[in-house]
N, C-alpha and C. Protein backbone atom coordinates (compact mmCIF):
# COMPACT_ATOMS: atom_id res chain seq x y z
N UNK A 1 -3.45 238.64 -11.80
CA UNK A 1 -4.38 237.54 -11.74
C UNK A 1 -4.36 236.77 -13.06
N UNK A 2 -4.33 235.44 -13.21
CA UNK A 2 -4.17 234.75 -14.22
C UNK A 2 -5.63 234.75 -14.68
N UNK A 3 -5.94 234.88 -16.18
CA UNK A 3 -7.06 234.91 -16.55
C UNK A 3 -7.53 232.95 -16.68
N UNK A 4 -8.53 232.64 -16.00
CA UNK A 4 -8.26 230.88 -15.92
C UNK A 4 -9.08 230.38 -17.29
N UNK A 5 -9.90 231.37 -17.92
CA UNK A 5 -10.45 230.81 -19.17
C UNK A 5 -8.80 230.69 -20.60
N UNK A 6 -8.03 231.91 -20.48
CA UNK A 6 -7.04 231.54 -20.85
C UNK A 6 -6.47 230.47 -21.06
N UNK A 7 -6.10 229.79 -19.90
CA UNK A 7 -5.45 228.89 -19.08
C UNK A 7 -6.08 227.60 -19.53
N UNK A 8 -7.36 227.40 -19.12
CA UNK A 8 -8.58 226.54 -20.06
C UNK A 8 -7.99 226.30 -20.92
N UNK A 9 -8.36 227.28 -22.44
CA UNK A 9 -8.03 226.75 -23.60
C UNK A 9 -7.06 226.92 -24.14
N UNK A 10 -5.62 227.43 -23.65
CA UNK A 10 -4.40 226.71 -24.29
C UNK A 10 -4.05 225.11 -23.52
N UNK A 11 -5.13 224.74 -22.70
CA UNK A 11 -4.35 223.72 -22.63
C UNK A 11 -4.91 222.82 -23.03
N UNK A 12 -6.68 222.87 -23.84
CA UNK A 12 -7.35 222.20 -23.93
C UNK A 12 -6.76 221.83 -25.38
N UNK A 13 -6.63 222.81 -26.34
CA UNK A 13 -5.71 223.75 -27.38
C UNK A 13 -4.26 222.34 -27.33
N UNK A 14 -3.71 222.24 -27.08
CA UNK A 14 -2.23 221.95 -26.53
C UNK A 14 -2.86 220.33 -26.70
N UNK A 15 -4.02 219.78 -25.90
CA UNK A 15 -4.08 218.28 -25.94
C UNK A 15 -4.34 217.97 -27.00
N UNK A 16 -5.11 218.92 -27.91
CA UNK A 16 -5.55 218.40 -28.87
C UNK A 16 -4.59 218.32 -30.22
N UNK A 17 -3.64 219.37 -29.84
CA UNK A 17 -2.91 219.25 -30.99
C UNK A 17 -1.54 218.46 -30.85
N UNK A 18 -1.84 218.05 -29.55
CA UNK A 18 -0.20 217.30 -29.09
C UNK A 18 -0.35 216.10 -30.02
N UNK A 19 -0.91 215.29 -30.31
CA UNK A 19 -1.02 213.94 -31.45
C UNK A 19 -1.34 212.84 -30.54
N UNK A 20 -1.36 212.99 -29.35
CA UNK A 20 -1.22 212.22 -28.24
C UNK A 20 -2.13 211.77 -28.24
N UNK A 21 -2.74 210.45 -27.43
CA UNK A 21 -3.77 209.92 -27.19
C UNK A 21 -4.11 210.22 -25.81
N UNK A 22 -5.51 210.80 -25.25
CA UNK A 22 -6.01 210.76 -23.93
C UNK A 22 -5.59 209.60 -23.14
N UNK A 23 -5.17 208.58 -22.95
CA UNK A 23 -5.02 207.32 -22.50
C UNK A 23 -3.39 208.00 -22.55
N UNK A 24 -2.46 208.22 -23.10
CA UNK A 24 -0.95 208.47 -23.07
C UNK A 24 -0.63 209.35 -22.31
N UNK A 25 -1.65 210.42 -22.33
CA UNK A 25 -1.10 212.35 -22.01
C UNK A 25 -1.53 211.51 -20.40
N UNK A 26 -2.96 210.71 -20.01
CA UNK A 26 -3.86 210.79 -18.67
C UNK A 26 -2.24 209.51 -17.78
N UNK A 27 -2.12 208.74 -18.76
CA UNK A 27 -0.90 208.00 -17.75
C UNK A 27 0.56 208.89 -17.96
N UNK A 28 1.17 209.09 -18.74
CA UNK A 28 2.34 210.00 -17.95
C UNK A 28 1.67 211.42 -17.03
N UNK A 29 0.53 211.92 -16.84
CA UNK A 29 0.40 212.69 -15.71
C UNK A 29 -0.01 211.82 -14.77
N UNK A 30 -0.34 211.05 -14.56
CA UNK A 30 -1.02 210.01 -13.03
C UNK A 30 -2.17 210.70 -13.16
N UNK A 31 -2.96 210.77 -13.97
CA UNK A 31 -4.23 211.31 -13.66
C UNK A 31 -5.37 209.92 -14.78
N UNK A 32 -6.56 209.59 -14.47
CA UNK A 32 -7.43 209.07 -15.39
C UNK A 32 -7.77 209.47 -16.66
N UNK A 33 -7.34 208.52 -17.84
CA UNK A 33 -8.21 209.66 -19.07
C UNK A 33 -9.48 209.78 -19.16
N UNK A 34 -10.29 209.24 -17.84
CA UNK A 34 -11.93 209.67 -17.60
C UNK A 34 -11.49 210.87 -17.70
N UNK A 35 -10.87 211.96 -16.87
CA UNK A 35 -10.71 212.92 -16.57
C UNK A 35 -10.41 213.88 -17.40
N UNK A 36 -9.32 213.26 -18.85
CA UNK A 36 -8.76 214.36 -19.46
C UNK A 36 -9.86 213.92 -20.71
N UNK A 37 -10.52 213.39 -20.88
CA UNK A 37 -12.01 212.77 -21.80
C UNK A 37 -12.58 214.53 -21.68
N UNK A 38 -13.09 213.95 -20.44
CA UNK A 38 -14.23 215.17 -19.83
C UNK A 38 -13.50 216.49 -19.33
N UNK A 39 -12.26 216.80 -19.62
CA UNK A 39 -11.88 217.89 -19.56
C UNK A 39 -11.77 218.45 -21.05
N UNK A 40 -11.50 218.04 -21.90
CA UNK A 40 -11.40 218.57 -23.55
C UNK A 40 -12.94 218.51 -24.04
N UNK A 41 -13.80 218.03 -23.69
CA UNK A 41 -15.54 218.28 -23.97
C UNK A 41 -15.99 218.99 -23.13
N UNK A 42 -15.30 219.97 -22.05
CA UNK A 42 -15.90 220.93 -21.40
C UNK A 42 -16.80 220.42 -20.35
N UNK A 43 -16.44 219.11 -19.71
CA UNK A 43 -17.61 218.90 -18.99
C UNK A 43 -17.02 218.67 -17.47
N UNK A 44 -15.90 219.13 -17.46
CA UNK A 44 -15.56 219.13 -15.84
C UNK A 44 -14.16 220.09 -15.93
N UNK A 45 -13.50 220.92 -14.28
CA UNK A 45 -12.96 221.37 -14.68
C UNK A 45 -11.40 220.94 -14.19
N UNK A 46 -10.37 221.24 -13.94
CA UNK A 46 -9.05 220.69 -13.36
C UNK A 46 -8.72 221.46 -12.39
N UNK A 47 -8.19 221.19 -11.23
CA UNK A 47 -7.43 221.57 -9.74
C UNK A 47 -6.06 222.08 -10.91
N UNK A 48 -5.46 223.34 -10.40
CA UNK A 48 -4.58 223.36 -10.97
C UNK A 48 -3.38 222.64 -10.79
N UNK A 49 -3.37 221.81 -9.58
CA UNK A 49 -2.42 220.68 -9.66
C UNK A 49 -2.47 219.83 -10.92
N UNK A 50 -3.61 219.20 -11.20
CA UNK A 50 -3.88 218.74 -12.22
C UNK A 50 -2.80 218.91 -13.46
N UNK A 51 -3.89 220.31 -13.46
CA UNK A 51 -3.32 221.24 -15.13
C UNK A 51 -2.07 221.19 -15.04
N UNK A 52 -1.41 221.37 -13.96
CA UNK A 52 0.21 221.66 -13.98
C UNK A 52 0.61 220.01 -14.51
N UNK A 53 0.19 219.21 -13.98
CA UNK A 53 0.97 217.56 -14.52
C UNK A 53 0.34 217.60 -15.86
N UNK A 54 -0.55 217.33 -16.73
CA UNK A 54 -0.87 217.84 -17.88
C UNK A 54 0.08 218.83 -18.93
N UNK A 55 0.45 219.66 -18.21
CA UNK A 55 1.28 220.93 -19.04
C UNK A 55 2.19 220.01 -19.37
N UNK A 56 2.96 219.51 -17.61
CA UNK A 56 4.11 219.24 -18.03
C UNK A 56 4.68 218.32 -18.83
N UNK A 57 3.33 216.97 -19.46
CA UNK A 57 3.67 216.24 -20.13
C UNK A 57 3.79 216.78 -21.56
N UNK A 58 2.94 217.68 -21.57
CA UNK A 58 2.81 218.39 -23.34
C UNK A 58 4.04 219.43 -23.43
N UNK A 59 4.86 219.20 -22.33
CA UNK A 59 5.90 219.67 -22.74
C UNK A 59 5.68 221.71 -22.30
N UNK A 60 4.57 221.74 -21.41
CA UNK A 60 4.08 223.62 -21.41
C UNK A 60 4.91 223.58 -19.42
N UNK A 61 4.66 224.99 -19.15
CA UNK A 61 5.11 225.34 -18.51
C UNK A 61 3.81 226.27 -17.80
N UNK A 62 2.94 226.47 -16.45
CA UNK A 62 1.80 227.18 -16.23
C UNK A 62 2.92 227.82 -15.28
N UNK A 63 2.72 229.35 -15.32
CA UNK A 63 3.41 230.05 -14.64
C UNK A 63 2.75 231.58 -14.76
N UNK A 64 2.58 232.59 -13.89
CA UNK A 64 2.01 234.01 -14.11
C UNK A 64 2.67 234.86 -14.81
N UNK A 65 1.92 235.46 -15.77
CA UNK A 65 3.21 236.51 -16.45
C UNK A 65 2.18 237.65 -16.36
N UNK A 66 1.84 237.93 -15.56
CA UNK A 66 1.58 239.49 -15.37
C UNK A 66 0.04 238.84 -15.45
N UNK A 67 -0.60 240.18 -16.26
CA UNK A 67 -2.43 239.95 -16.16
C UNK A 67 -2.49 239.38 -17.84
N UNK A 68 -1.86 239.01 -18.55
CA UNK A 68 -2.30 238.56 -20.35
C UNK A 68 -2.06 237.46 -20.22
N UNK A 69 -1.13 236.36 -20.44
CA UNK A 69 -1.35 234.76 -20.11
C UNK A 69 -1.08 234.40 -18.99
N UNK A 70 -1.49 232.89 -19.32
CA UNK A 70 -2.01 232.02 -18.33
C UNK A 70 -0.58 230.87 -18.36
N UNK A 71 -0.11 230.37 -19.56
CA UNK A 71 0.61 229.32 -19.82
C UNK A 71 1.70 229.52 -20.97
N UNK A 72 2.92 229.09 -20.92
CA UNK A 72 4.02 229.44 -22.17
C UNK A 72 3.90 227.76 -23.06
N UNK A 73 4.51 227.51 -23.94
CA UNK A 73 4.97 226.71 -24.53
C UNK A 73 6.40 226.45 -24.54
């Protein structure tokens, strides 16, 4: 089982340190940066479809590796 608080904050982790702007990371995933706003302030959460277009712009990979992470780099 993927632990999803894990999962949470490497990727919350990952936006913040990508250099990127919410407006850059929210249009190469097709998603709103309403969305990735209020996902890095903890105030809503992501479909893992989502998270997966997200990863893949920061360059991560969400995949199960047993029961300890959630996401590789």
């Amino acid at each position: 089982m993927v632990d999803s608080v894990e999962l949470v904050d490497a990727l919350k982790r990952a936006i913040i340190d990508s250099g990127l702007t919410h407006y850059r990371i929210a249009k190469d995933a097709g998603v709103t940066p309403d969305a990735i706003d209020r996902f890095v302030r903890g105030e809503r959460d992501l479909r893992l479809e989502t998270a997966g277009k997200i990863a893949a712009v920061l360059g991560m990979t969400l995949k199960p590796r047993g029961r300890k992470s959630a996401c590789q780099t």
